[in-house]
PDB file of N, CA and C in Angstrom:
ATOM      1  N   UNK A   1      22.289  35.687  48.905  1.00  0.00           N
ATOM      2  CA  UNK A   1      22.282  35.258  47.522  1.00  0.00           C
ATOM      3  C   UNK A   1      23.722  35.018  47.083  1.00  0.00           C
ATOM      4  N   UNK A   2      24.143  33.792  46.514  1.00  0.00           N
ATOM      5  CA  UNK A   2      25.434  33.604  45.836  1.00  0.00           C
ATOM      6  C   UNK A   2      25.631  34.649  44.550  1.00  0.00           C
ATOM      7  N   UNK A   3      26.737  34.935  44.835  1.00  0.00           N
ATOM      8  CA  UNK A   3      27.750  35.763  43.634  1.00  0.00           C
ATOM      9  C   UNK A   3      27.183  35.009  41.837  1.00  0.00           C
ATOM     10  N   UNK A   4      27.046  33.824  41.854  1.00  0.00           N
ATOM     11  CA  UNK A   4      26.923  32.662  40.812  1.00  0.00           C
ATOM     12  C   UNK A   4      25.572  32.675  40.501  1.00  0.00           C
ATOM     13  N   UNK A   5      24.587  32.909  41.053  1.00  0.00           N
ATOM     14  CA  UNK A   5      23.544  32.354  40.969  1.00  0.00           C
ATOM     15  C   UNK A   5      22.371  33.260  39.972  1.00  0.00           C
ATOM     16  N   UNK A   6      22.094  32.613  38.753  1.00  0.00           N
ATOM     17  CA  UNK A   6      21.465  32.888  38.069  1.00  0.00           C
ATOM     18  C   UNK A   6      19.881  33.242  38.080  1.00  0.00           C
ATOM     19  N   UNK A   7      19.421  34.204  37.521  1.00  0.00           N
ATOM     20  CA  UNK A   7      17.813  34.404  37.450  1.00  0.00           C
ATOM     21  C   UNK A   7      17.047  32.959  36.963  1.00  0.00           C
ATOM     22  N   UNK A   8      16.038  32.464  37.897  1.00  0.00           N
ATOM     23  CA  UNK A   8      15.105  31.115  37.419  1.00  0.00           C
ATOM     24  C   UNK A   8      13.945  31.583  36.656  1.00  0.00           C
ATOM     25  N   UNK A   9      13.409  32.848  36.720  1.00  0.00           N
ATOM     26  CA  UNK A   9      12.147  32.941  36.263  1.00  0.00           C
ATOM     27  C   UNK A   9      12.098  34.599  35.671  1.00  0.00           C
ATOM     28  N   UNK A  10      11.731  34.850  34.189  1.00  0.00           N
ATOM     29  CA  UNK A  10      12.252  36.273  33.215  1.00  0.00           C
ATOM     30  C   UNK A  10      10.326  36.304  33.304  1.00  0.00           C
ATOM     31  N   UNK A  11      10.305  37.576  33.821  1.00  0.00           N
ATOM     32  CA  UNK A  11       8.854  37.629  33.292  1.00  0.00           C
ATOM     33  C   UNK A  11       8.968  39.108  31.640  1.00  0.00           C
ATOM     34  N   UNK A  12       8.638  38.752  30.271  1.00  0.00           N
ATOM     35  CA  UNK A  12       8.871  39.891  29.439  1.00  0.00           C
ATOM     36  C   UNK A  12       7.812  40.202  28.651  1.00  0.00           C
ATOM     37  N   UNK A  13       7.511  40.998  27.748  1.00  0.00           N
ATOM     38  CA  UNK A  13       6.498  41.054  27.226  1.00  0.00           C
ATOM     39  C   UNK A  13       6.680  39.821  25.363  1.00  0.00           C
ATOM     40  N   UNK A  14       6.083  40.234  24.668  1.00  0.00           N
ATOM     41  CA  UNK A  14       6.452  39.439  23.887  1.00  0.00           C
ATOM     42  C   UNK A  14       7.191  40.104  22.563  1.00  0.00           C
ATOM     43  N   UNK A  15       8.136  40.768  23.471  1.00  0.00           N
ATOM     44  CA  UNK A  15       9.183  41.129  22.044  1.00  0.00           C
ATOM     45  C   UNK A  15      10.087  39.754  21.939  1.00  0.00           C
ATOM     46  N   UNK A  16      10.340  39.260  20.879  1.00  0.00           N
ATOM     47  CA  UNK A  16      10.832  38.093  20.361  1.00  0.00           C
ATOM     48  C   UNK A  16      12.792  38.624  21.052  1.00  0.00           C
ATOM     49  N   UNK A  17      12.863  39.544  20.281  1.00  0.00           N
ATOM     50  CA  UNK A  17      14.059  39.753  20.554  1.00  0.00           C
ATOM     51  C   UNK A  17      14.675  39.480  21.968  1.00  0.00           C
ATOM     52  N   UNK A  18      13.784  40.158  22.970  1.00  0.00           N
ATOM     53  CA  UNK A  18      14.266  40.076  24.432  1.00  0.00           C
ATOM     54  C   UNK A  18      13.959  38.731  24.655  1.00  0.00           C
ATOM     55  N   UNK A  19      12.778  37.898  23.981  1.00  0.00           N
ATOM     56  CA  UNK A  19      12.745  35.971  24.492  1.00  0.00           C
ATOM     57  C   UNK A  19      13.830  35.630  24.027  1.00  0.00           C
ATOM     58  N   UNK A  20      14.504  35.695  22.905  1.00  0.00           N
ATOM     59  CA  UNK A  20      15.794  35.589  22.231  1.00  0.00           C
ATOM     60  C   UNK A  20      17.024  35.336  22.821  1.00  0.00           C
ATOM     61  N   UNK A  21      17.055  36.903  23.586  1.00  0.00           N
ATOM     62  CA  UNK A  21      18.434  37.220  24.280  1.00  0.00           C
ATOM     63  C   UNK A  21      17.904  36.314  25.844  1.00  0.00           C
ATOM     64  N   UNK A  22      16.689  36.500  26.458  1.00  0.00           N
ATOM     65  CA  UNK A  22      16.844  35.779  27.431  1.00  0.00           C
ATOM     66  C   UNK A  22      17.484  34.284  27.563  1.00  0.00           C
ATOM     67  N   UNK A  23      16.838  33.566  26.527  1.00  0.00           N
ATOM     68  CA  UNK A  23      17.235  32.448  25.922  1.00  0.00           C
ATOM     69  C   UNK A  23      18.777  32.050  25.902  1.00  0.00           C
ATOM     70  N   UNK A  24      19.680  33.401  25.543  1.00  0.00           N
ATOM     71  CA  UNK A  24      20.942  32.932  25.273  1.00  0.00           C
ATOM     72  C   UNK A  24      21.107  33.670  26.686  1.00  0.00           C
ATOM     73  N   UNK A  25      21.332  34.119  27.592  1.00  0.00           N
ATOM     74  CA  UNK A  25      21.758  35.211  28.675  1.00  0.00           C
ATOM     75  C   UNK A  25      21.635  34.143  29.652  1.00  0.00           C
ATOM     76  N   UNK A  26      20.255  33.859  29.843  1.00  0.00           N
ATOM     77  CA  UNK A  26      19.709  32.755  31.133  1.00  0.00           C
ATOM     78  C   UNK A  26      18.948  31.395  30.516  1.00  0.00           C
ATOM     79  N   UNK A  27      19.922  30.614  29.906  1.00  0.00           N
ATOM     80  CA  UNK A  27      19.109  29.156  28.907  1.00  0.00           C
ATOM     81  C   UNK A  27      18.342  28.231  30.211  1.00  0.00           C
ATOM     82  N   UNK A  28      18.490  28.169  31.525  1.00  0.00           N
ATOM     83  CA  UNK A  28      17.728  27.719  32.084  1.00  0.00           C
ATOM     84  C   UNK A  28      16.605  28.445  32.614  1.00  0.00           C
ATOM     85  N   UNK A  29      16.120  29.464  32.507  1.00  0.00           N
ATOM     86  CA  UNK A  29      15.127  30.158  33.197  1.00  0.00           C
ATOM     87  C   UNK A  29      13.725  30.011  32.769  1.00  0.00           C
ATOM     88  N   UNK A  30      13.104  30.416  32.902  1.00  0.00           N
ATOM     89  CA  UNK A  30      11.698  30.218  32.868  1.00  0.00           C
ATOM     90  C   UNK A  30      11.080  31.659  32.201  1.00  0.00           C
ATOM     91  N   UNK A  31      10.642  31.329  31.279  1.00  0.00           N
ATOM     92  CA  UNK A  31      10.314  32.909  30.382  1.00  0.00           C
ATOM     93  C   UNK A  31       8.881  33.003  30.424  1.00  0.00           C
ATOM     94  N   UNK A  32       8.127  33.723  31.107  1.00  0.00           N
ATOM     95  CA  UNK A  32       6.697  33.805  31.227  1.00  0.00           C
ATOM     96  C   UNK A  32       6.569  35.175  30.405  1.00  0.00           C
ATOM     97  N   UNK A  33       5.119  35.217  30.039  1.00  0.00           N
ATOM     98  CA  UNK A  33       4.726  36.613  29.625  1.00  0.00           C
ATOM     99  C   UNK A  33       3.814  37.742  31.029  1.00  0.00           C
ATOM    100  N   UNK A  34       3.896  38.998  30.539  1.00  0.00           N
ATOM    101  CA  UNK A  34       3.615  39.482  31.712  1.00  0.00           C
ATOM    102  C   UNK A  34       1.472  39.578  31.408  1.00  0.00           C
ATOM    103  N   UNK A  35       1.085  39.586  32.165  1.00  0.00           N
ATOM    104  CA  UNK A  35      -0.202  39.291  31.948  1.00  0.00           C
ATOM    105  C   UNK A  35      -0.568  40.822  32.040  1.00  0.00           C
ATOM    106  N   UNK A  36      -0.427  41.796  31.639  1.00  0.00           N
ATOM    107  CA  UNK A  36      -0.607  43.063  31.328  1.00  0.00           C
ATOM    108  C   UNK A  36      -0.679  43.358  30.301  1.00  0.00           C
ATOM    109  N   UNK A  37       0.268  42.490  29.645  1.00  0.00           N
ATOM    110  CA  UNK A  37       0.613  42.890  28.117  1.00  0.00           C
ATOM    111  C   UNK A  37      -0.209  41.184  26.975  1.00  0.00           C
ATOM    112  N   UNK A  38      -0.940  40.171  27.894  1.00  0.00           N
ATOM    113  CA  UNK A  38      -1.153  39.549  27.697  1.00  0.00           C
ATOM    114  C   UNK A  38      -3.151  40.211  27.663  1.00  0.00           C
ATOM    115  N   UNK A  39      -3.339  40.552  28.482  1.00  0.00           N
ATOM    116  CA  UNK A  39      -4.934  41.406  28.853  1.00  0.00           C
ATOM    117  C   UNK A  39      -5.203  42.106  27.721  1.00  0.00           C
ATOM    118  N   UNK A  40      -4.022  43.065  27.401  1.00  0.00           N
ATOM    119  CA  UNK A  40      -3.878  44.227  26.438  1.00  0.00           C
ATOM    120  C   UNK A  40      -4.122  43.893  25.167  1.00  0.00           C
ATOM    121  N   UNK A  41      -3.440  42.782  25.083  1.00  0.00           N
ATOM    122  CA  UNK A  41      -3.468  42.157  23.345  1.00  0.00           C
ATOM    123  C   UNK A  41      -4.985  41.253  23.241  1.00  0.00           C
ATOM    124  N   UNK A  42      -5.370  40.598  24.385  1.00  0.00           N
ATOM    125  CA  UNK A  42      -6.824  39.793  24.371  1.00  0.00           C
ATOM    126  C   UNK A  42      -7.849  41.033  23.940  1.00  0.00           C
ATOM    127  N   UNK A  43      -7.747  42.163  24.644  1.00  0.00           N
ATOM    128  CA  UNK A  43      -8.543  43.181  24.475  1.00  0.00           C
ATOM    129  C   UNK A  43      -8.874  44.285  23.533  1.00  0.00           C
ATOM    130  N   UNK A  44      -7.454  44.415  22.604  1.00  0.00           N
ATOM    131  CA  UNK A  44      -7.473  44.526  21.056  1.00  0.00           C
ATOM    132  C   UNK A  44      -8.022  43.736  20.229  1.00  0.00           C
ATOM    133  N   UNK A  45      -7.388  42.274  20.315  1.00  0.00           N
ATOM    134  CA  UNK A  45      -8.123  41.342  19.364  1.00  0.00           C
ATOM    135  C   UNK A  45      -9.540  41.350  19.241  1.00  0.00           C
ATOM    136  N   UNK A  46     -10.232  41.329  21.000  1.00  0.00           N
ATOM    137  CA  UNK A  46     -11.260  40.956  20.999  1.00  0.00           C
ATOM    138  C   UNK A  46     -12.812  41.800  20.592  1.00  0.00           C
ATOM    139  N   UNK A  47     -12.410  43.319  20.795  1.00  0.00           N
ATOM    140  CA  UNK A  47     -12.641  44.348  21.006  1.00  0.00           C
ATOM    141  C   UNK A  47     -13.590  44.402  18.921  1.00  0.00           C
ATOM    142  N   UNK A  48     -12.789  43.836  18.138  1.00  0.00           N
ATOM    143  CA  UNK A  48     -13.959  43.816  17.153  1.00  0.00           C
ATOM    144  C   UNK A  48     -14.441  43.129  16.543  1.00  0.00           C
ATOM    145  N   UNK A  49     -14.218  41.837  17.394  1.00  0.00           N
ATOM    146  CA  UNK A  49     -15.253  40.666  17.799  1.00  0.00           C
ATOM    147  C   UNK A  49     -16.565  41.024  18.675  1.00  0.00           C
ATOM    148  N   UNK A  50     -16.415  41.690  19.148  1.00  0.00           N
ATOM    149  CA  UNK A  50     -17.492  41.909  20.063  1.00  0.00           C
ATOM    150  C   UNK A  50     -18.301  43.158  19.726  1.00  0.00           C
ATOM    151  N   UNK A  51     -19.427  42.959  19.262  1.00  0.00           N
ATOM    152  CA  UNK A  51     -20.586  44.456  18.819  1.00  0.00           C
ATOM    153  C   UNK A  51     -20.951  45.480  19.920  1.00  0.00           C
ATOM    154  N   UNK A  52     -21.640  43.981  21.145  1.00  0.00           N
ATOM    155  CA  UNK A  52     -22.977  45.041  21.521  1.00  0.00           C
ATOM    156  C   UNK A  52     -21.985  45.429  23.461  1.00  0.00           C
ATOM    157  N   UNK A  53     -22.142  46.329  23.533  1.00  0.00           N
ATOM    158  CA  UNK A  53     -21.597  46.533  25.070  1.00  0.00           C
ATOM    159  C   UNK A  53     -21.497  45.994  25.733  1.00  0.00           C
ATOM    160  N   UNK A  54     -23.230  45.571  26.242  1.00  0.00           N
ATOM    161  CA  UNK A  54     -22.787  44.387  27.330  1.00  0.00           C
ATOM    162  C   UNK A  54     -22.548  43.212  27.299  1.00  0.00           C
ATOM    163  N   UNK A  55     -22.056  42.610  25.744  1.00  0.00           N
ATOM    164  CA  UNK A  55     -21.591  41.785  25.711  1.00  0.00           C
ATOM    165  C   UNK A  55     -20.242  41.462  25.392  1.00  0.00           C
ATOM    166  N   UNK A  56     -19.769  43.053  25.386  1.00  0.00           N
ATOM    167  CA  UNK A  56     -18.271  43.154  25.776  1.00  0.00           C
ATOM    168  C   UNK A  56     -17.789  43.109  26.772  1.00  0.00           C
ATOM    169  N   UNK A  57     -19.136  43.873  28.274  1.00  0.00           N
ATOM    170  CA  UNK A  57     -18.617  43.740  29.168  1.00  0.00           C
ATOM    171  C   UNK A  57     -18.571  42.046  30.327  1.00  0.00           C
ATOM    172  N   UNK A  58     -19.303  41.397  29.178  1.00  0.00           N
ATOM    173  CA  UNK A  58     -19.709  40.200  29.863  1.00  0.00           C
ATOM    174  C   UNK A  58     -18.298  39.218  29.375  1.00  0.00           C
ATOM    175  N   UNK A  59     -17.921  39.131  28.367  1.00  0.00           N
ATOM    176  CA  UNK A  59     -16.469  38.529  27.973  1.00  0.00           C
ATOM    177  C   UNK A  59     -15.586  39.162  28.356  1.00  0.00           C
ATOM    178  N   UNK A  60     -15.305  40.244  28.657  1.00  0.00           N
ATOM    179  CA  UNK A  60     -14.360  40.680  29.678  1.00  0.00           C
ATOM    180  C   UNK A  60     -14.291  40.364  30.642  1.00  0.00           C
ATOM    181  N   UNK A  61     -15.324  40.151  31.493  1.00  0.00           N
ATOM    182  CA  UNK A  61     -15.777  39.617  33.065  1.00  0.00           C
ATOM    183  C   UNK A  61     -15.455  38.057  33.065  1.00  0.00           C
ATOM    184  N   UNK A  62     -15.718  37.251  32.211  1.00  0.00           N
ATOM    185  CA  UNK A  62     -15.545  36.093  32.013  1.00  0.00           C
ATOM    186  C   UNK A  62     -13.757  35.930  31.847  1.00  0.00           C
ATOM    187  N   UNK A  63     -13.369  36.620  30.769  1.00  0.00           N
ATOM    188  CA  UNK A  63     -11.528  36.177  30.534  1.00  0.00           C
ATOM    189  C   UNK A  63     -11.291  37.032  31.865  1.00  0.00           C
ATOM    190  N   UNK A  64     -11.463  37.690  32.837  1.00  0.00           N
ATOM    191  CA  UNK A  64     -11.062  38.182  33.867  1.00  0.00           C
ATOM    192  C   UNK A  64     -11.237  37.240  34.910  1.00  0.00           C
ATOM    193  N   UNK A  65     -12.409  36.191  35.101  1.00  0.00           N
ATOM    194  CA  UNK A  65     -12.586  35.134  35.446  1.00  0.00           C
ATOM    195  C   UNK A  65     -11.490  34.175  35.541  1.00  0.00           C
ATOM    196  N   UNK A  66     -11.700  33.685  33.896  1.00  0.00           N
ATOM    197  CA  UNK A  66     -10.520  32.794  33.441  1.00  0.00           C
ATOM    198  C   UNK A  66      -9.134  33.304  34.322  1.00  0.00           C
ATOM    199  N   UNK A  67      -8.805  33.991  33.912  1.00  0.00           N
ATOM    200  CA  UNK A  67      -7.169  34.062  34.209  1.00  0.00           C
ATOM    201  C   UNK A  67      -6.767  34.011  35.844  1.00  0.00           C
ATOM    202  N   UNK A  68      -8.042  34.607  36.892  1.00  0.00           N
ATOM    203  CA  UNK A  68      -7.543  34.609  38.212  1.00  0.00           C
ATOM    204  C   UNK A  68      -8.329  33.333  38.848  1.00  0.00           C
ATOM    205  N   UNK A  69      -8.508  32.400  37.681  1.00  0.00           N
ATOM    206  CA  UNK A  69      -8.930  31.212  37.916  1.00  0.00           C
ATOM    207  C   UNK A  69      -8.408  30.285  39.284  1.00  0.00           C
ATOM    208  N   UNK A  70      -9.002  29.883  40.437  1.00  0.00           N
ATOM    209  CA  UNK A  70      -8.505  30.097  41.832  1.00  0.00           C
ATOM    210  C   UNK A  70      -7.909  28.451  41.873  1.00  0.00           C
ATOM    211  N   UNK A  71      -7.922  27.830  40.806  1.00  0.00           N
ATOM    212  CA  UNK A  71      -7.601  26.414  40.793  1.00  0.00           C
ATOM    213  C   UNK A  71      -7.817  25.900  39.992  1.00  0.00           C
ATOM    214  N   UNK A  72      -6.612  24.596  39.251  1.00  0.00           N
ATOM    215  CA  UNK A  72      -6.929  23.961  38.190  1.00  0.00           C
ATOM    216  C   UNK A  72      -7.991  22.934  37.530  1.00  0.00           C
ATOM    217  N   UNK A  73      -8.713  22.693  38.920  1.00  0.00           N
ATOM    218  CA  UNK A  73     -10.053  21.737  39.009  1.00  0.00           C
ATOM    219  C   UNK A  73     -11.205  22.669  38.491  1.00  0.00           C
ATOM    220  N   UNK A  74     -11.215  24.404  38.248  1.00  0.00           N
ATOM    221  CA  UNK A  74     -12.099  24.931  37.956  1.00  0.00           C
ATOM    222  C   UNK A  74     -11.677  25.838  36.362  1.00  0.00           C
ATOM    223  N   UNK A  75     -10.722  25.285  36.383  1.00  0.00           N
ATOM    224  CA  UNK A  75     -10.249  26.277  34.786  1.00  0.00           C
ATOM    225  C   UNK A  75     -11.770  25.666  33.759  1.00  0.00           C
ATOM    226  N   UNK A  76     -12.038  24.762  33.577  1.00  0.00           N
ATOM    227  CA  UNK A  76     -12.851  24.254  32.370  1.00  0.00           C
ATOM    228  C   UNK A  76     -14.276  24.738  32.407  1.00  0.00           C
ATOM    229  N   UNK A  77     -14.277  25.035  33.713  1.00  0.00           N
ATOM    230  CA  UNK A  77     -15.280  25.925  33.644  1.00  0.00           C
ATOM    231  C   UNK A  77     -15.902  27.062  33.339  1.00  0.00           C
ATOM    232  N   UNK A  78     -14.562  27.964  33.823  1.00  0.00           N
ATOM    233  CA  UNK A  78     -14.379  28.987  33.808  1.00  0.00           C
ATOM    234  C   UNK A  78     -14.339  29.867  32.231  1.00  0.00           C
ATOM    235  N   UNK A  79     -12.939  28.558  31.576  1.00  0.00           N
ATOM    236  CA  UNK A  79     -13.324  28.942  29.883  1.00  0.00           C
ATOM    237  C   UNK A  79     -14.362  28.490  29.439  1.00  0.00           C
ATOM    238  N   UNK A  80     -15.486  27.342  29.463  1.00  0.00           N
ATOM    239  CA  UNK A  80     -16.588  27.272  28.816  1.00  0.00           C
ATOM    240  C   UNK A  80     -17.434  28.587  29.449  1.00  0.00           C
ATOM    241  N   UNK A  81     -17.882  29.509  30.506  1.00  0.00           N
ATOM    242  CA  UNK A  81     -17.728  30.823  30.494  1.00  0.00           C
ATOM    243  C   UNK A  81     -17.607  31.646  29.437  1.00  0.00           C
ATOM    244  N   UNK A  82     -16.095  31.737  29.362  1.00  0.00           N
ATOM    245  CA  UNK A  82     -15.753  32.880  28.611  1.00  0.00           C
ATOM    246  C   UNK A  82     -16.152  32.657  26.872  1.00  0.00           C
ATOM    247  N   UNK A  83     -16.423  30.873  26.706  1.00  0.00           N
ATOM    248  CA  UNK A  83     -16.428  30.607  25.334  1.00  0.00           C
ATOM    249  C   UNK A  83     -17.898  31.123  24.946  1.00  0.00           C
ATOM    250  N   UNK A  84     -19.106  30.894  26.000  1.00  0.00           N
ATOM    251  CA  UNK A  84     -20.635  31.177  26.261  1.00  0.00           C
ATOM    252  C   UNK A  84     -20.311  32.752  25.622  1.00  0.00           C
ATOM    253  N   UNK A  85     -19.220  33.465  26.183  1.00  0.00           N
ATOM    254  CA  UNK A  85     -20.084  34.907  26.159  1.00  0.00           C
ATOM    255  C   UNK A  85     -19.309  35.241  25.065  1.00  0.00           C
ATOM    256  N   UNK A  86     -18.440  34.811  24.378  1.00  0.00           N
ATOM    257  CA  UNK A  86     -17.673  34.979  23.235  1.00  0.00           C
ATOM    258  C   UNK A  86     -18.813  34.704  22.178  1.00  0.00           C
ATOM    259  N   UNK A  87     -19.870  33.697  22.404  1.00  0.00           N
ATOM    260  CA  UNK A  87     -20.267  33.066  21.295  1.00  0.00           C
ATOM    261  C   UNK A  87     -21.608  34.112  21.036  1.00  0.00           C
ATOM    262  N   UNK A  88     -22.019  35.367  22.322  1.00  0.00           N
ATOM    263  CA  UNK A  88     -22.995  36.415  22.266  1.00  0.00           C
ATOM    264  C   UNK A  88     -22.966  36.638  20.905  1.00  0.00           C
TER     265      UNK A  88
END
């Protein structure tokens, strides 16, 4: 690894501050969110949207779907899925 060579890809959660400083620290990098903290927040939000059990556990199964979605030819599927069991 060169002495020079900068980080390409910041994975952070979504404190603004640290997208902020990444922003000014590494302006070319690539700022993803970490999908832990992305699960976490779907699962708060969703959590009183959703009444009956197993149809919590069925939109969970579905956005768990979605996200390890094995290719971009099958994403649309996958969320009309998750939109089906959202709409329980």
């Amino acid at each position: 690894m060169r002495v020079d060579a900068l980080l390409r890809v910041i994975v952070t959660n979504r404190d603004f501050s640290l997208i902020n400083a990444v922003k000014t620290i590494f302006p070319d990098a690539t700022n993803l969110l970490c999908l832990f903290h992305i699960d976490k927040n779907v699962k708060a939000k969703c959590k009183t949207l959703v009444a009956q059990k197993n149809a919590w556990d069925y939109v969970m199964e579905a956005w768990g779907s979605l996200v390890d979605c094995p290719c971009e030819s099958s994403f649309d599927e996958y969320l009309k899925n998750l939109e089906m069991a959202c709409s329980l």
